[in-house]
PDB file of N, CA and C in Angstrom:
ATOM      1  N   UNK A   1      13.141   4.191 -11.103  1.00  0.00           N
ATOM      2  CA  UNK A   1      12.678   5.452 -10.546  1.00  0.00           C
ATOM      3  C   UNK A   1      11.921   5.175  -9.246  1.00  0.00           C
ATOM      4  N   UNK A   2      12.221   5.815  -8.567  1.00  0.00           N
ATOM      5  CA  UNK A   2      11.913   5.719  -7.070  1.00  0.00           C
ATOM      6  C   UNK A   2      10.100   6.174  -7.250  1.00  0.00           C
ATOM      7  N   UNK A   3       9.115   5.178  -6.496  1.00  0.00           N
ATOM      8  CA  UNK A   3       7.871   5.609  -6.253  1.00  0.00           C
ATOM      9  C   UNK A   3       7.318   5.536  -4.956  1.00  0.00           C
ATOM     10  N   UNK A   4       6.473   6.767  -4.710  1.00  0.00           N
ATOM     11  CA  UNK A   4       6.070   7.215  -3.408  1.00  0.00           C
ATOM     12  C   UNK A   4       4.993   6.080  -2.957  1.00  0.00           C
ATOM     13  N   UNK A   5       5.410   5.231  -1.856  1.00  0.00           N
ATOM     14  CA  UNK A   5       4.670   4.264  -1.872  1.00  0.00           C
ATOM     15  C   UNK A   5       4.043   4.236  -0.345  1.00  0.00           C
ATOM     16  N   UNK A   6       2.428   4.030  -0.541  1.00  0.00           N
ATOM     17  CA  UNK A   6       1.730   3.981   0.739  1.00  0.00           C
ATOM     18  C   UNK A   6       1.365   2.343   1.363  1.00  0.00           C
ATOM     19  N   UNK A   7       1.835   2.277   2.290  1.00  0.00           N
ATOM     20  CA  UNK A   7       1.539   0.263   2.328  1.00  0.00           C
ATOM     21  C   UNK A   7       0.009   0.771   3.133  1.00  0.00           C
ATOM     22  N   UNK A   8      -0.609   0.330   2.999  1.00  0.00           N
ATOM     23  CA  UNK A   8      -1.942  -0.075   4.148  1.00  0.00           C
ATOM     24  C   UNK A   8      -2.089  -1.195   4.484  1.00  0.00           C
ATOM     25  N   UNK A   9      -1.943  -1.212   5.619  1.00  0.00           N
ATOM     26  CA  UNK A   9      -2.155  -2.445   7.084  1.00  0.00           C
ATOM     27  C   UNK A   9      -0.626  -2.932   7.404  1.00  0.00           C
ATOM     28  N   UNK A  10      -0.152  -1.558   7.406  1.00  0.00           N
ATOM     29  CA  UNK A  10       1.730  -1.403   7.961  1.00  0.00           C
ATOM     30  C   UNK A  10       1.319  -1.855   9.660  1.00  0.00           C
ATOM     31  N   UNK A  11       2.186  -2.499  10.081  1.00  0.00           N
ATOM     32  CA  UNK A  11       2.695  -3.055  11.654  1.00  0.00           C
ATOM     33  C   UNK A  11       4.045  -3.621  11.738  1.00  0.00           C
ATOM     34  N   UNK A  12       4.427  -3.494  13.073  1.00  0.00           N
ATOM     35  CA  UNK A  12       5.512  -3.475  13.764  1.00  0.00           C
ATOM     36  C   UNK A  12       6.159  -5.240  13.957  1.00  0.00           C
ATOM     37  N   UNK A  13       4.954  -5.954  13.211  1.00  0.00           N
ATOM     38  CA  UNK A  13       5.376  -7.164  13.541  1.00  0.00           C
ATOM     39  C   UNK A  13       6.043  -7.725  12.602  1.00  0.00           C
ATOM     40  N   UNK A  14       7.393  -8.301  13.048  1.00  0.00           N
ATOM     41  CA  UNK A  14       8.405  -8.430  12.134  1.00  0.00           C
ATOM     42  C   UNK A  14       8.059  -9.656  11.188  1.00  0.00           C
ATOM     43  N   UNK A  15       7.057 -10.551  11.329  1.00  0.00           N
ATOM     44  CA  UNK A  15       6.899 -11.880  11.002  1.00  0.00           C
ATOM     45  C   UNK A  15       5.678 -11.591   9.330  1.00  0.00           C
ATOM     46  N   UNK A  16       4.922  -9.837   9.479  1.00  0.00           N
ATOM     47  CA  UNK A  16       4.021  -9.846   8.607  1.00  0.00           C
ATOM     48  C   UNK A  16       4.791  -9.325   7.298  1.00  0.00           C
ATOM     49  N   UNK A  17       4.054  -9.826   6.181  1.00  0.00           N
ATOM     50  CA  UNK A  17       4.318  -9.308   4.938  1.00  0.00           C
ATOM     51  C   UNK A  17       4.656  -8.006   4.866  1.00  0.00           C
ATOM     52  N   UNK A  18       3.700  -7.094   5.330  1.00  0.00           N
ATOM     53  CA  UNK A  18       3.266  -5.894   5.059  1.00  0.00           C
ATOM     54  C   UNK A  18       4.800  -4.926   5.838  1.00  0.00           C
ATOM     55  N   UNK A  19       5.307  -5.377   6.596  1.00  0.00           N
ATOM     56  CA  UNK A  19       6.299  -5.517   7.734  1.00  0.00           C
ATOM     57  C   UNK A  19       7.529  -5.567   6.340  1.00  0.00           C
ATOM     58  N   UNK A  20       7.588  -6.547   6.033  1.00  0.00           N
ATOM     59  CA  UNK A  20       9.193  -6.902   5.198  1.00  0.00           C
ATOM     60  C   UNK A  20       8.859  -6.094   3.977  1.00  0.00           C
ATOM     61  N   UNK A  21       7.510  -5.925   3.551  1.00  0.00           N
ATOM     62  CA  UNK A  21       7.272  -5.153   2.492  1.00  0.00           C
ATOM     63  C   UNK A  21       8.135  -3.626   2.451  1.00  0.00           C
ATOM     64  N   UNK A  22       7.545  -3.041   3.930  1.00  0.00           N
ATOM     65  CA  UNK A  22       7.773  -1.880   3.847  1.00  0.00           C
ATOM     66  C   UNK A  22      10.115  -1.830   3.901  1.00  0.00           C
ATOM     67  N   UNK A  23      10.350  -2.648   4.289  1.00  0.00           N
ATOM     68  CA  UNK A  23      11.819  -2.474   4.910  1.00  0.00           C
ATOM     69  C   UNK A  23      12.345  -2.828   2.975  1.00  0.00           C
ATOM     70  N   UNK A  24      11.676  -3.330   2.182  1.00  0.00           N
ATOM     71  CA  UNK A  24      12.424  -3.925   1.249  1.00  0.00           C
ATOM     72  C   UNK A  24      12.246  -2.770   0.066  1.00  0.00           C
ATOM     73  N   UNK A  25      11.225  -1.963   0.171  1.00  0.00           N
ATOM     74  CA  UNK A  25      10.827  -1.067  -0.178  1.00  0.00           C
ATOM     75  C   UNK A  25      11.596   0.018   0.009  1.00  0.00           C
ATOM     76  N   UNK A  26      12.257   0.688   1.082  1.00  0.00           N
ATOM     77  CA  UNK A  26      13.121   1.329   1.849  1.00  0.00           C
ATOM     78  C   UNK A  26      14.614   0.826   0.615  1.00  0.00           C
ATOM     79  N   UNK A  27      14.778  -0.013   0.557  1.00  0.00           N
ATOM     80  CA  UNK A  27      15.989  -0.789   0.298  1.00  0.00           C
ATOM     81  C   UNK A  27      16.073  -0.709  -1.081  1.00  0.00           C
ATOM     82  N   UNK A  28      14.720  -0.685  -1.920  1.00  0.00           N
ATOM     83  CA  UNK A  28      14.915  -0.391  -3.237  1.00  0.00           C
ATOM     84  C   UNK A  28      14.819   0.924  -3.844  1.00  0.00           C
ATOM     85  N   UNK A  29      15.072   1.931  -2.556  1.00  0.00           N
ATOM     86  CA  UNK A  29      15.113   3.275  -2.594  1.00  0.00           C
ATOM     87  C   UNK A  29      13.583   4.038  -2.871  1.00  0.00           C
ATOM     88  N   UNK A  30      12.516   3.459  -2.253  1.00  0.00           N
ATOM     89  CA  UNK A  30      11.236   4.142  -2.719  1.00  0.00           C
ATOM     90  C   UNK A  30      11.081   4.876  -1.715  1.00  0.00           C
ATOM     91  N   UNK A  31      10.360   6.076  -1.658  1.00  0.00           N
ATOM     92  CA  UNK A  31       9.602   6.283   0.054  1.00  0.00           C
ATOM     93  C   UNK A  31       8.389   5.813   0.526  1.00  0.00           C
ATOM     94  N   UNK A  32       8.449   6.118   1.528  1.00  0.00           N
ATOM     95  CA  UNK A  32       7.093   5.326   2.181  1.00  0.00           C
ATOM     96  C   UNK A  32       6.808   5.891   3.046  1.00  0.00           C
ATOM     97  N   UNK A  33       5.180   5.669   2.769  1.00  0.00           N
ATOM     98  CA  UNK A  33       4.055   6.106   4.434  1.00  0.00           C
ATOM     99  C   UNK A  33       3.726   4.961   4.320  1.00  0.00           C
ATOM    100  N   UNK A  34       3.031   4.848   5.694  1.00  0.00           N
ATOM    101  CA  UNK A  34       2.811   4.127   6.624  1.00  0.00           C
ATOM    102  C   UNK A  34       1.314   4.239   7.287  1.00  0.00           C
ATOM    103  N   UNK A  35       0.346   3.663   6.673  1.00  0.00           N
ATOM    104  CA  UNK A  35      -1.024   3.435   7.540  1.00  0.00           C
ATOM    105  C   UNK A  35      -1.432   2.051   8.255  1.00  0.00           C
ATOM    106  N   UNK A  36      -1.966   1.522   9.531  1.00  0.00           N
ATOM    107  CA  UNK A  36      -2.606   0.900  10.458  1.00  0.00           C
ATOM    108  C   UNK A  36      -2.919   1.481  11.548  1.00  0.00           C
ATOM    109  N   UNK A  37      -3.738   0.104  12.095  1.00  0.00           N
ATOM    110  CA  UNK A  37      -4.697   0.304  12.932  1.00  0.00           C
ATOM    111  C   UNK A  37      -3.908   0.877  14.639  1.00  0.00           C
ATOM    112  N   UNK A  38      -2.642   0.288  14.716  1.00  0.00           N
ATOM    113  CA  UNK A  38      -1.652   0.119  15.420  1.00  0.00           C
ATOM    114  C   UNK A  38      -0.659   1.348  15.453  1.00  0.00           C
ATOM    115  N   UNK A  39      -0.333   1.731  16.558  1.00  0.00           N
ATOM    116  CA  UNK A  39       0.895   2.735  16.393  1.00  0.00           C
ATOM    117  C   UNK A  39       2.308   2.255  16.727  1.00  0.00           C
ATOM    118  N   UNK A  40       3.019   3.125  16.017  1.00  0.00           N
ATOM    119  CA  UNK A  40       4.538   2.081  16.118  1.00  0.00           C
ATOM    120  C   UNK A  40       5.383   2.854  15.129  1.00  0.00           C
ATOM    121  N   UNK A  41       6.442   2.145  14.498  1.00  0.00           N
ATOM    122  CA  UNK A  41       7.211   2.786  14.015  1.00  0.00           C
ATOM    123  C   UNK A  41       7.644   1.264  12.676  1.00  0.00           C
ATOM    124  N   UNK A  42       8.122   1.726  11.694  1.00  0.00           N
ATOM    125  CA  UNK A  42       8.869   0.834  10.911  1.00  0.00           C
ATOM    126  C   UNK A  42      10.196   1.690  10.283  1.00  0.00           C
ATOM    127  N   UNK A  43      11.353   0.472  10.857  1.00  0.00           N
ATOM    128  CA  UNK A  43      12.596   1.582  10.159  1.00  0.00           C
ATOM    129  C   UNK A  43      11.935   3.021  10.007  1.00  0.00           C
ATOM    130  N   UNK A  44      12.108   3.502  11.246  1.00  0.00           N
ATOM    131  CA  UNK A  44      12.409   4.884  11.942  1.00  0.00           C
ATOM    132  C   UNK A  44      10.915   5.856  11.109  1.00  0.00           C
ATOM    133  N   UNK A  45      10.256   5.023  10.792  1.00  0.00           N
ATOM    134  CA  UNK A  45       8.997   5.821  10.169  1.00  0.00           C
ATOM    135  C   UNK A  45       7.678   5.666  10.706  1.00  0.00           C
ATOM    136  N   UNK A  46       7.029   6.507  10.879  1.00  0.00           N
ATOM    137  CA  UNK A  46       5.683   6.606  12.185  1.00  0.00           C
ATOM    138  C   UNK A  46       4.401   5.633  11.364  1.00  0.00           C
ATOM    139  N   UNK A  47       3.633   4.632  11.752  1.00  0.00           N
ATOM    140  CA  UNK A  47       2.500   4.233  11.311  1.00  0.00           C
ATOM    141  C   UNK A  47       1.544   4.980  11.682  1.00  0.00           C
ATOM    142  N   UNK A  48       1.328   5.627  10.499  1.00  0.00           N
ATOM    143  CA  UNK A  48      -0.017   6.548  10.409  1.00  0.00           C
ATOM    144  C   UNK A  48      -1.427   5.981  10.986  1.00  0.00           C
ATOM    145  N   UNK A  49      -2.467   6.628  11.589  1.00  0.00           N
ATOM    146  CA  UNK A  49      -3.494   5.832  11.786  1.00  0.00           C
ATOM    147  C   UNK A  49      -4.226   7.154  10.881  1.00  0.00           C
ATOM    148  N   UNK A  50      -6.375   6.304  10.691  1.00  0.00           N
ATOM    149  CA  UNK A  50      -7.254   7.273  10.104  1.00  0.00           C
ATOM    150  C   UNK A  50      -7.201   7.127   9.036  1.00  0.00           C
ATOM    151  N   UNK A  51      -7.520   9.123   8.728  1.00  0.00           N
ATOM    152  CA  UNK A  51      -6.726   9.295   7.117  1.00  0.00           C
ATOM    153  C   UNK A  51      -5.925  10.514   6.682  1.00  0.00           C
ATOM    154  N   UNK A  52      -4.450  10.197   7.237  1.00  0.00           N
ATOM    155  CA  UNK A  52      -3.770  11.228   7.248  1.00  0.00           C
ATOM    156  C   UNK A  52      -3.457  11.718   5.909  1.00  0.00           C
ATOM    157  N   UNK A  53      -3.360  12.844   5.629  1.00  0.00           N
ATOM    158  CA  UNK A  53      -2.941  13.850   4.043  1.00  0.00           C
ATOM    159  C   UNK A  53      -1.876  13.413   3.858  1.00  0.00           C
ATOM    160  N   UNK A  54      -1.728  13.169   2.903  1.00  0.00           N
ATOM    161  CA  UNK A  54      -0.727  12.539   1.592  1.00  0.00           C
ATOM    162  C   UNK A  54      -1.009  13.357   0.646  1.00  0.00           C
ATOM    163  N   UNK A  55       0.487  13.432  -0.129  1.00  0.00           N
ATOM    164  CA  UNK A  55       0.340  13.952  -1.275  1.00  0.00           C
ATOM    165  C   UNK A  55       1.648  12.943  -2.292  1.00  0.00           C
ATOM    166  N   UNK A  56       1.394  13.313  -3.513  1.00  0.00           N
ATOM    167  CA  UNK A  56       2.395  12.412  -3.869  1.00  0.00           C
ATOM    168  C   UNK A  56       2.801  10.746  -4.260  1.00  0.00           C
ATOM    169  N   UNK A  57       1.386  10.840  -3.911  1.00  0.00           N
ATOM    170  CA  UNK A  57       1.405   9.269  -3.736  1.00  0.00           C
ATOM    171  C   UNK A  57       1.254   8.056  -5.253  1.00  0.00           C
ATOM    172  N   UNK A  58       2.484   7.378  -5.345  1.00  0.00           N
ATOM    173  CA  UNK A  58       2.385   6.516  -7.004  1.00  0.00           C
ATOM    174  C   UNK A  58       1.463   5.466  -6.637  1.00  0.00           C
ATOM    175  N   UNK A  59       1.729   4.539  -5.957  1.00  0.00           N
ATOM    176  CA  UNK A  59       1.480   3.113  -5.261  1.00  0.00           C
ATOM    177  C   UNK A  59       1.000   2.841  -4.081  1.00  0.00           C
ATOM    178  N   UNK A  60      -0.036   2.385  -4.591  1.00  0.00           N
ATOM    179  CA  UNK A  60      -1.119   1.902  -2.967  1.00  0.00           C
ATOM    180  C   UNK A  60      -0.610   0.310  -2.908  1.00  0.00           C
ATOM    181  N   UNK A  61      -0.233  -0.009  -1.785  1.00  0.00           N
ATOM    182  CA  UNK A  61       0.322  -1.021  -1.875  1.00  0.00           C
ATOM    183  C   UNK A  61      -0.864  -1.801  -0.957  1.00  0.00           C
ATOM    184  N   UNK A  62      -1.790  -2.367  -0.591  1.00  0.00           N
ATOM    185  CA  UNK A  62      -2.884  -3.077   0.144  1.00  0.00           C
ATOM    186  C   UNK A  62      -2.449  -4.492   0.744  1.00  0.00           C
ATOM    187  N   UNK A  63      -1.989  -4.314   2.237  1.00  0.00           N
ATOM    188  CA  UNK A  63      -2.450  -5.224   3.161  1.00  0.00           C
ATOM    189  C   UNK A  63      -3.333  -5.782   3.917  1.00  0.00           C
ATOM    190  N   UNK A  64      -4.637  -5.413   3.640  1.00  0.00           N
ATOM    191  CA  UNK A  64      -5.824  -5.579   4.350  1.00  0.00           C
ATOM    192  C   UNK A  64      -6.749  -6.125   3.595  1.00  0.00           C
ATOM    193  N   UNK A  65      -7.304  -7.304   4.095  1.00  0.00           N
ATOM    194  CA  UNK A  65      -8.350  -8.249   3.654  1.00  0.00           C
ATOM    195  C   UNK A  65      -9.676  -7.032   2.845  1.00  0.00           C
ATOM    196  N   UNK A  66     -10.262  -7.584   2.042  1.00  0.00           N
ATOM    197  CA  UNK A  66     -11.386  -7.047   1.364  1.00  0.00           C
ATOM    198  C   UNK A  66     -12.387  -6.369   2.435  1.00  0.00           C
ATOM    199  N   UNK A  67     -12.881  -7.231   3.422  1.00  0.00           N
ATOM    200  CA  UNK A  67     -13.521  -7.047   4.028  1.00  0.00           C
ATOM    201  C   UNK A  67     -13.426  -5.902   5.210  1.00  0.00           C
ATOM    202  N   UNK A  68     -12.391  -5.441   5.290  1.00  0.00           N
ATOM    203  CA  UNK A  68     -11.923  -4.226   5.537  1.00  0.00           C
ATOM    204  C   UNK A  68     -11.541  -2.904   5.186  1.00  0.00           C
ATOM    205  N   UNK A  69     -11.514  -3.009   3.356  1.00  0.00           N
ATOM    206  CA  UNK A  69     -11.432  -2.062   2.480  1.00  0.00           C
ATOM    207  C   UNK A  69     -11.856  -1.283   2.357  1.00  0.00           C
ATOM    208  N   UNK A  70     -13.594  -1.526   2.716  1.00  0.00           N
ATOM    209  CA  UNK A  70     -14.333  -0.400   1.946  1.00  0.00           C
ATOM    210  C   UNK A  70     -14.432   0.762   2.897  1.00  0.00           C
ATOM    211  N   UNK A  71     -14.307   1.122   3.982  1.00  0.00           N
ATOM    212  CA  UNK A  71     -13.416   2.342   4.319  1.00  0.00           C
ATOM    213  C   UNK A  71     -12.663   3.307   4.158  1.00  0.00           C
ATOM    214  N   UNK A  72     -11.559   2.540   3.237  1.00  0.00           N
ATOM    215  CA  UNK A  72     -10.449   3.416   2.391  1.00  0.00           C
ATOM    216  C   UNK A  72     -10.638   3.415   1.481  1.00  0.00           C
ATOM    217  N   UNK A  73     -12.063   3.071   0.514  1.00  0.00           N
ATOM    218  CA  UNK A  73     -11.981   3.172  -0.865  1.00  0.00           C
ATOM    219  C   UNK A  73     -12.000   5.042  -1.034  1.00  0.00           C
ATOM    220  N   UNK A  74     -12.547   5.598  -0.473  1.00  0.00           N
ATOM    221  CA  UNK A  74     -12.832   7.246  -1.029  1.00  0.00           C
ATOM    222  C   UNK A  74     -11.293   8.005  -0.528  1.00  0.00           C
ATOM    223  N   UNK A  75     -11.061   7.303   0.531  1.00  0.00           N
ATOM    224  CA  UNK A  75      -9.587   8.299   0.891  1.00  0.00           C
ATOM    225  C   UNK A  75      -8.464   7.714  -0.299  1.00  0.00           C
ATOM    226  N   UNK A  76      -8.344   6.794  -0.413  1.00  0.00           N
ATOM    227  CA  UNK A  76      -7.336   5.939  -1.209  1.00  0.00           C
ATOM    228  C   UNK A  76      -7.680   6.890  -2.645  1.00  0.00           C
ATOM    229  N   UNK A  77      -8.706   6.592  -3.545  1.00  0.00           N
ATOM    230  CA  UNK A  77      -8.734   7.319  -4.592  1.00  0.00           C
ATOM    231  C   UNK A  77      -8.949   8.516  -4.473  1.00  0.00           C
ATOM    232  N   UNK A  78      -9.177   9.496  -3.528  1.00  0.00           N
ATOM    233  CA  UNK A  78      -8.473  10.958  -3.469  1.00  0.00           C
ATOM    234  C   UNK A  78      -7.213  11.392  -3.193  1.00  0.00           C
ATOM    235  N   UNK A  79      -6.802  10.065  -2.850  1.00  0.00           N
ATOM    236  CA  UNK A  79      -5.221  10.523  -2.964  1.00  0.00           C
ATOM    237  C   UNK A  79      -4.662  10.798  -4.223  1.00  0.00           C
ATOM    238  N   UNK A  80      -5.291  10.038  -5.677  1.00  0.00           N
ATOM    239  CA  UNK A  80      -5.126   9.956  -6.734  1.00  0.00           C
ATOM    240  C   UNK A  80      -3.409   9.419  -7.009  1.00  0.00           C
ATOM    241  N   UNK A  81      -3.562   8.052  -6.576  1.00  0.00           N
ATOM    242  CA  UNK A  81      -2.936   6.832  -6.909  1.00  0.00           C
ATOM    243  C   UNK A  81      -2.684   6.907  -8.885  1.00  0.00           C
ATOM    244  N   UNK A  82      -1.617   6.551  -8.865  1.00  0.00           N
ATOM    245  CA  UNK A  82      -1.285   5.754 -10.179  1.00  0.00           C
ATOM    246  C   UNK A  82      -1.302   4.280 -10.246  1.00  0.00           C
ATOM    247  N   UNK A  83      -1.452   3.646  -8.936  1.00  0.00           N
ATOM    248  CA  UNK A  83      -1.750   1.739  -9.285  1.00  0.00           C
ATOM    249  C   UNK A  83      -1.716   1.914  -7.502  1.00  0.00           C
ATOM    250  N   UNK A  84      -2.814   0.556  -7.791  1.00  0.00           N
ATOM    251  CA  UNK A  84      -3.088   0.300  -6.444  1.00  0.00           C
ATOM    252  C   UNK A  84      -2.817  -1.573  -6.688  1.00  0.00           C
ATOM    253  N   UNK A  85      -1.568  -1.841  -5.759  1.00  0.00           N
ATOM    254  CA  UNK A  85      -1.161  -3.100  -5.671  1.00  0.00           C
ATOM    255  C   UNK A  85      -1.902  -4.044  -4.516  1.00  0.00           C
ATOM    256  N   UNK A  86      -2.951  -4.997  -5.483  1.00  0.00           N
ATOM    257  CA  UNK A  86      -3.679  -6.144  -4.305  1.00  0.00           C
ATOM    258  C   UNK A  86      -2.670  -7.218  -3.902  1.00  0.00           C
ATOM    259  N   UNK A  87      -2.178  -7.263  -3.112  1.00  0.00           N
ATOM    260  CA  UNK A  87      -1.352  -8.526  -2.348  1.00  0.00           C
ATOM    261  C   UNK A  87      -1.720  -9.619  -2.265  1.00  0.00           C
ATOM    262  N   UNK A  88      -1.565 -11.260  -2.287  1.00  0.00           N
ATOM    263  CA  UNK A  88      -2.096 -11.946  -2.419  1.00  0.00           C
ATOM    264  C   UNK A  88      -3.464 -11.636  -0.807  1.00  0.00           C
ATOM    265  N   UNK A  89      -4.509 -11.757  -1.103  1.00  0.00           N
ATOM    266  CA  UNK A  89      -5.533 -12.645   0.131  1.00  0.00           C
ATOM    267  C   UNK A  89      -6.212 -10.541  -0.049  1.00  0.00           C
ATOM    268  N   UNK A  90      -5.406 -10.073  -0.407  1.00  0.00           N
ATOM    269  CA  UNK A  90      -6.400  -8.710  -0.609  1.00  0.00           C
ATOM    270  C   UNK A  90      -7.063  -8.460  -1.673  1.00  0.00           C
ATOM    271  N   UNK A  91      -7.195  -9.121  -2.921  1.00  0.00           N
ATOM    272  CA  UNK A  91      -8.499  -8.961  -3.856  1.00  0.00           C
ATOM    273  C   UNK A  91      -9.435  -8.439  -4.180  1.00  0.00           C
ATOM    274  N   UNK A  92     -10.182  -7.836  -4.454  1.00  0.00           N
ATOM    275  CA  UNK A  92     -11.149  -6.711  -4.019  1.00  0.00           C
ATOM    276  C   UNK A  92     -12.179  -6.325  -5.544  1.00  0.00           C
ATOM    277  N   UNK A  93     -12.503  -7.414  -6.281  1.00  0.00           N
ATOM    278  CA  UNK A  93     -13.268  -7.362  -7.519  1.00  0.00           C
ATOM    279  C   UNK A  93     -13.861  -5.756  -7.899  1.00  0.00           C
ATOM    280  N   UNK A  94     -14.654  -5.436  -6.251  1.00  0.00           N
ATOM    281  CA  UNK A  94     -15.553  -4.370  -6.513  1.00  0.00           C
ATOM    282  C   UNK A  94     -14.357  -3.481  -6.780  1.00  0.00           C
ATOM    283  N   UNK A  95     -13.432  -2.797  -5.398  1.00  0.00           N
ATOM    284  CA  UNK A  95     -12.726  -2.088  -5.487  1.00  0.00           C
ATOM    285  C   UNK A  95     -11.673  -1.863  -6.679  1.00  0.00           C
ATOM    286  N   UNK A  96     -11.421  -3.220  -7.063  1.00  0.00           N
ATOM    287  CA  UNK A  96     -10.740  -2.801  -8.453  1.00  0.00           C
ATOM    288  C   UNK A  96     -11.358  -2.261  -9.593  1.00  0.00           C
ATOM    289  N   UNK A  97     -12.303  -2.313  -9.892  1.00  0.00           N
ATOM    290  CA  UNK A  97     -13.192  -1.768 -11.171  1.00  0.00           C
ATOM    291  C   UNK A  97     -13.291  -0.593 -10.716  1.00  0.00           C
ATOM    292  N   UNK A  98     -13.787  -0.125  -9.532  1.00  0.00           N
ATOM    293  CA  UNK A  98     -13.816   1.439  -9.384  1.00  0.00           C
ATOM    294  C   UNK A  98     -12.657   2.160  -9.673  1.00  0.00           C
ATOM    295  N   UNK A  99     -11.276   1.282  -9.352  1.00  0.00           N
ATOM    296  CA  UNK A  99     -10.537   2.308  -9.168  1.00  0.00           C
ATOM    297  C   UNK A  99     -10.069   2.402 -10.837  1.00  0.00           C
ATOM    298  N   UNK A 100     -10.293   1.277 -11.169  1.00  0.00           N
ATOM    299  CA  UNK A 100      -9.997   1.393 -13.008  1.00  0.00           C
ATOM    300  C   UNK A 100     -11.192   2.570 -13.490  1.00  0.00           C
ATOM    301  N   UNK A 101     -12.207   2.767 -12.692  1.00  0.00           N
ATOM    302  CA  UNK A 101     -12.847   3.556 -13.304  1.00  0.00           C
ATOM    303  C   UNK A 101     -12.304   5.111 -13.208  1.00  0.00           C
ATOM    304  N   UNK A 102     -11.516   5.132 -12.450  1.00  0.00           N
ATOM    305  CA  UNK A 102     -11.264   6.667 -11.596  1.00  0.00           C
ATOM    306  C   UNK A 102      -9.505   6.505 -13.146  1.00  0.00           C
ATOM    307  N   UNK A 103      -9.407   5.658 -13.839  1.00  0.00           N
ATOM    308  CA  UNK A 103      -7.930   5.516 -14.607  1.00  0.00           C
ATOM    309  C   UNK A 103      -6.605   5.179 -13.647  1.00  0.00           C
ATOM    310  N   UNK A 104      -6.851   4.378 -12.272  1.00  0.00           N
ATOM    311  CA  UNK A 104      -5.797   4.412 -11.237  1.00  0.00           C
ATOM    312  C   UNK A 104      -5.765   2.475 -11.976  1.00  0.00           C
ATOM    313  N   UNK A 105      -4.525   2.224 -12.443  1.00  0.00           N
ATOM    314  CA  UNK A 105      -4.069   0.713 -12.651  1.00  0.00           C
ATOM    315  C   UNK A 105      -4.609   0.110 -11.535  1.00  0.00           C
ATOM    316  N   UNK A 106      -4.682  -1.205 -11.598  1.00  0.00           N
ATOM    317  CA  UNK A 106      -4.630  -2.030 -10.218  1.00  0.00           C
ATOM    318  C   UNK A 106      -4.169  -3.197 -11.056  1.00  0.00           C
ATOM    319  N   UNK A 107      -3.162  -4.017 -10.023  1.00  0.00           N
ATOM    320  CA  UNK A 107      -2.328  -4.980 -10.089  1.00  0.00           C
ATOM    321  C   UNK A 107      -2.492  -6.206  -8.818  1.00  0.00           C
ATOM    322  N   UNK A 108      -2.909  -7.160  -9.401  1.00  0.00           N
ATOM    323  CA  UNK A 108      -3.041  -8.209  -8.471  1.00  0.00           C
ATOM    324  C   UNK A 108      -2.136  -8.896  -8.516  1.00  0.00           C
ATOM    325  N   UNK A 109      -1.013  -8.846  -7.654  1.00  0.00           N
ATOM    326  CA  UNK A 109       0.622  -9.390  -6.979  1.00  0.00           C
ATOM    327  C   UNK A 109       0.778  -8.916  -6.502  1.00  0.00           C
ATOM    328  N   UNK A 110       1.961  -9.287  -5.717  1.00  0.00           N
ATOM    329  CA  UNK A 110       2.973  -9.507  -4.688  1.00  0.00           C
ATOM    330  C   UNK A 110       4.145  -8.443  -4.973  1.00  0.00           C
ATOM    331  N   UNK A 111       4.016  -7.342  -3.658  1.00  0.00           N
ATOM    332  CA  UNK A 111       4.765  -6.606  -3.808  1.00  0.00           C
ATOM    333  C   UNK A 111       6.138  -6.753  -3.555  1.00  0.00           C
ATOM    334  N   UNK A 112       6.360  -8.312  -2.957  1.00  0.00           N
ATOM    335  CA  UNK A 112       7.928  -8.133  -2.760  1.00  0.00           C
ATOM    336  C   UNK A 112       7.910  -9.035  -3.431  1.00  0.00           C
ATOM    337  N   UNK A 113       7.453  -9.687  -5.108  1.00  0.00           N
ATOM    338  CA  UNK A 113       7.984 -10.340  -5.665  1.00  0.00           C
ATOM    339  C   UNK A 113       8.041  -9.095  -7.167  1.00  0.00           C
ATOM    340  N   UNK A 114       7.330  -8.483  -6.979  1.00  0.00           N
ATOM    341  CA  UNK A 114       7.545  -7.155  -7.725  1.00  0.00           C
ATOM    342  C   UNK A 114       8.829  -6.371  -7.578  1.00  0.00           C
ATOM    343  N   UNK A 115       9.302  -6.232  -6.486  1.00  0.00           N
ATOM    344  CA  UNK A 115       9.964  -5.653  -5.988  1.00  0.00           C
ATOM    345  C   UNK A 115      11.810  -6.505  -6.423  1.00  0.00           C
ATOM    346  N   UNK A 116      11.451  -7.771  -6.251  1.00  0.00           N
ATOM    347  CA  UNK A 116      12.649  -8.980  -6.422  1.00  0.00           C
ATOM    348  C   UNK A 116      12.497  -9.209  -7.516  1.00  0.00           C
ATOM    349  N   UNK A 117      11.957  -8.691  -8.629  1.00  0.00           N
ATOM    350  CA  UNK A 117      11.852  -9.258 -10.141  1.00  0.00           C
ATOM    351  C   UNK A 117      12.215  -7.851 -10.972  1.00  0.00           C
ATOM    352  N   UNK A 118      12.857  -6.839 -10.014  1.00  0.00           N
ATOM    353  CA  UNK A 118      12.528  -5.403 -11.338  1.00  0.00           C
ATOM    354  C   UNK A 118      11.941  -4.807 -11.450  1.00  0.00           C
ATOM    355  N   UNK A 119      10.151  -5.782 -11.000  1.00  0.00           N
ATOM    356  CA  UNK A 119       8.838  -4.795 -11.772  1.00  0.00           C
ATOM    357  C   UNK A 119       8.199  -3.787 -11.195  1.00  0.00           C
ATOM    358  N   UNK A 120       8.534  -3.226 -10.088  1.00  0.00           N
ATOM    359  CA  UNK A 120       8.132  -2.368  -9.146  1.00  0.00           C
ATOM    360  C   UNK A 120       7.714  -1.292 -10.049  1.00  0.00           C
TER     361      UNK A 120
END
């Protein structure tokens, strides 16, 4: 089943995770928004900057170091996420307990090995 998936710390650079994430994602038929710091496009889709309205949203998919998080912790859980996926090097101890507190899963892996294994 296809899930509405938000990557955060989406860019145009073909060499980043967050980059092949979003195209493989596309490929396993999910949709996707698109938030960074950067404007641009990925496979024909606009990188959101801020905190643009979403609705709909299954999967927070997190490209951005901890230390950059706590910004999006209040927009992220008003989106009211069903799992918020930590990527390897994004970790976030605090942020995960909150969001278990709010009943939003969090999953520490790799979204394109999630993605290459079924478990999406």
């Amino acid at each position: 089943m296809a899930k509405k998936t938000l990557v955060i710390g989406a860019t145009t650079n073909t060499a980043r995770y967050a980059y092949i994430a979003t195209n493989m994602l596309l490929n396993h038929g999910h949709e996707v928004a698109l938030l960074g710091i950067k404007k641009g496009e990925v496979a024909s889709i606009p990188i959101q900057n801020g905190f643009p309205a979403l609705e709909n949203i299954d999967t927070v998919t997190m490209y951005i170091g901890p230390q950059h998080q706590a910004e999006y912790y209040d927009y992220i859980l008003g989106l009211h996420p069903k799992r918020i996926v930590f990527n390897p090097g994004t970790e976030n101890p605090e942020f995960e307990t909150l969001a278990q507190s709010k009943g939003i899963d969090v999953e520490e892996a790799c979204t394109l090995v999630l993605l290459s294994t079924g478990q999406y």
